[in-house]
Protein backbone atom coordinates (compact mmCIF):
# COMPACT_ATOMS: atom_id res chain seq x y z
CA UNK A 1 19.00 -8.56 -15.65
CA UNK A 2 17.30 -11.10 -18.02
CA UNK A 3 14.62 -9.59 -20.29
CA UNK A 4 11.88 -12.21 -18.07
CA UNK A 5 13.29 -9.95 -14.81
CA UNK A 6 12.40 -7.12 -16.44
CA UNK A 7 9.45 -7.31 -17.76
CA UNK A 8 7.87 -8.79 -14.41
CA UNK A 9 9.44 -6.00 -12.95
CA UNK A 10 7.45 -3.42 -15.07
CA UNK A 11 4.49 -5.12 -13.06
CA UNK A 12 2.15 -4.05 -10.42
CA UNK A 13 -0.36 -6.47 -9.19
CA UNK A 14 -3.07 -6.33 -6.59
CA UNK A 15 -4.44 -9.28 -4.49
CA UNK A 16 -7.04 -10.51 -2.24
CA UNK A 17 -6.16 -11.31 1.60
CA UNK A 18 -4.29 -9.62 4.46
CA UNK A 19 -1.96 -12.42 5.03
CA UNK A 20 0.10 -14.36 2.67
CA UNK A 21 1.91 -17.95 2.66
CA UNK A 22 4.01 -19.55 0.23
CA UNK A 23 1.02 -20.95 -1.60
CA UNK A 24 -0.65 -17.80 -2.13
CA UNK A 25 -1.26 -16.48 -5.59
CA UNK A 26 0.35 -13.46 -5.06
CA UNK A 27 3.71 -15.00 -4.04
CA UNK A 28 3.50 -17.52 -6.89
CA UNK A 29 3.71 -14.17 -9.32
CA UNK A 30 6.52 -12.31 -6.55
CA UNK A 31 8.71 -15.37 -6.64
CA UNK A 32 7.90 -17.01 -10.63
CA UNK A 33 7.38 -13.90 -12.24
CA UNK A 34 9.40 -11.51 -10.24
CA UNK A 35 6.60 -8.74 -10.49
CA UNK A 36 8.04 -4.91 -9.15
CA UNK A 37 5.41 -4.12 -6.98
CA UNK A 38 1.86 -4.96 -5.57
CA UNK A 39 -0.84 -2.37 -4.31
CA UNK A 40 -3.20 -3.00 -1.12
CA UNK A 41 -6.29 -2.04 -0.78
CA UNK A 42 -8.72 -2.06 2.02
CA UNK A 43 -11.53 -3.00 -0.07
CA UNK A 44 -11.99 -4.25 -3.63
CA UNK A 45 -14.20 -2.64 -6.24
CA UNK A 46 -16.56 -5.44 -6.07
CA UNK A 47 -16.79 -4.83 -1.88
CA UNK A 48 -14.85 -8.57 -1.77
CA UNK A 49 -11.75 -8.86 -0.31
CA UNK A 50 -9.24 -6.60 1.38
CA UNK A 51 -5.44 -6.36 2.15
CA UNK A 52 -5.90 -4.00 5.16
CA UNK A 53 -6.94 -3.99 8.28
CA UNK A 54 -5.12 -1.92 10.82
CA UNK A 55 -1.57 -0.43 10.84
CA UNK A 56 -0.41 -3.78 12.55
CA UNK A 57 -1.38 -6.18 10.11
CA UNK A 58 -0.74 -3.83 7.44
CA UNK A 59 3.42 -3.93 9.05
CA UNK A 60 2.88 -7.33 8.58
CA UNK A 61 1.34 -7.98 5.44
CA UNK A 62 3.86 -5.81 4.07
CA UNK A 63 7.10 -7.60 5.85
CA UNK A 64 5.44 -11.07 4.92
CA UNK A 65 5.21 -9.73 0.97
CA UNK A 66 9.22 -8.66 0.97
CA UNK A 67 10.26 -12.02 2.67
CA UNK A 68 8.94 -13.76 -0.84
CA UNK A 69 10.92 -11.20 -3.10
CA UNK A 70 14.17 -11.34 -4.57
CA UNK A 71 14.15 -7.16 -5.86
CA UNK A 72 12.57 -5.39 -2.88
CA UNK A 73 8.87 -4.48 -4.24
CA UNK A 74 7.60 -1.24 -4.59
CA UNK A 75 4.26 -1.06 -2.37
CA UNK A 76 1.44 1.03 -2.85
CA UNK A 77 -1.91 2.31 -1.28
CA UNK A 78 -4.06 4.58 -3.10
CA UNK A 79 -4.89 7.43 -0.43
CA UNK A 80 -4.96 10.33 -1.37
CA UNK A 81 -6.72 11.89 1.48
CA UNK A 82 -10.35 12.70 2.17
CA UNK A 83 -12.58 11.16 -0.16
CA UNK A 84 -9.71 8.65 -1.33
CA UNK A 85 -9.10 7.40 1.89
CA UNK A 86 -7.55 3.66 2.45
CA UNK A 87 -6.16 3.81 5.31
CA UNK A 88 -8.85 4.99 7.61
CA UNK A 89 -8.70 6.50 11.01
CA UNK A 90 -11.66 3.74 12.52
CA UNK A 91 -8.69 1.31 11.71
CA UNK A 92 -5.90 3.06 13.72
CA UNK A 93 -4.61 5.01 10.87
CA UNK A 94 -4.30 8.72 11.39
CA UNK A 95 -6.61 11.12 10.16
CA UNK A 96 -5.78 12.42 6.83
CA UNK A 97 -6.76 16.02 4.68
CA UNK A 98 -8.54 16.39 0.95
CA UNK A 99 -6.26 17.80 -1.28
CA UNK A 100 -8.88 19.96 -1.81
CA UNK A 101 -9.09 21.23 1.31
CA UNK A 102 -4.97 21.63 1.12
CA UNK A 103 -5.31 23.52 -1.87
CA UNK A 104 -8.07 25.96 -0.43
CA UNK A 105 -5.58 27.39 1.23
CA UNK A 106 -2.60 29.17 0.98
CA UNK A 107 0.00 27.15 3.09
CA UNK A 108 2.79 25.54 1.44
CA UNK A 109 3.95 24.49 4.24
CA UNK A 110 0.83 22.58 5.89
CA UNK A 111 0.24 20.87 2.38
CA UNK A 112 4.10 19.54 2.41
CA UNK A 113 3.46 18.70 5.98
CA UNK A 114 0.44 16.68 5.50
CA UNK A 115 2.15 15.23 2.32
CA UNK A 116 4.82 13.81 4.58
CA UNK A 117 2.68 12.59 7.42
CA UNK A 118 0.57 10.93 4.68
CA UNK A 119 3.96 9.26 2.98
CA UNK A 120 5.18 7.84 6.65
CA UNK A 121 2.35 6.90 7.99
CA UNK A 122 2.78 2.94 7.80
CA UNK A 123 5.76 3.66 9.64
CA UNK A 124 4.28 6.06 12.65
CA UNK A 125 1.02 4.63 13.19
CA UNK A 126 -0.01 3.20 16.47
CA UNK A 127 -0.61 -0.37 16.55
């Protein structure tokens, strides 16, 4: 790897739109700047702009991002459950638990259960 490829790869970015083409800012910095990874959200601090929708165009958006990269990128989605929440269950995503509510009680199990349900959920939700 050149030193360019890996510094872009050290690189997370985040964007605004739930679809992207060729000329989209985001793929200019996937396919110039080979960046690792982007992260989606489904709203922007500002309230502007999102990247998702429902677990459909989310599949797509995410297929569509990978087509444009030469290093499969690393995607991420902050949700963490509860509060933290950004892929919501009005959108078709499944319902998810606060970690504080996992940690109130004692159940390994149902916390690793909901931590895996969480983790594949882009690839089991309904469309």
């Amino acid at each position: 790897m050149t030193t360019r490829l890996n510094l872009g790869q050290m690189f997370m970015t985040g964007f605004d739109g739930m679809t992207v083409a060729a000329d989209h800012p985001v793929v200019e910095a996937i396919v110039r700047e080979q960046v690792g990874g982007v992260i989606l959200f489904d709203r922007n601090v500002d309230g502007t702009g999102q990247n998702i929708q429902s677990p459909g165009q989310l599949r797509e958006l995410t297929a569509a991002l990978q087509e444009f990269a030469d290093i499969p990128l690393l995607i991420g989605v902050d949700q963490e459950g509860g509060r933290v929440c950004r892929l919501k269950e009005k959108d078709g995503f499944p319902a998810t638990v606060s970690a504080k509510r996992l940690g109130a009680q004692p159940d390994v199990t149902a916390t690793r259960r909901q931590a895996e349900r969480m983790a594949a959920t882009p690839a089991t939700a309904s469309i």
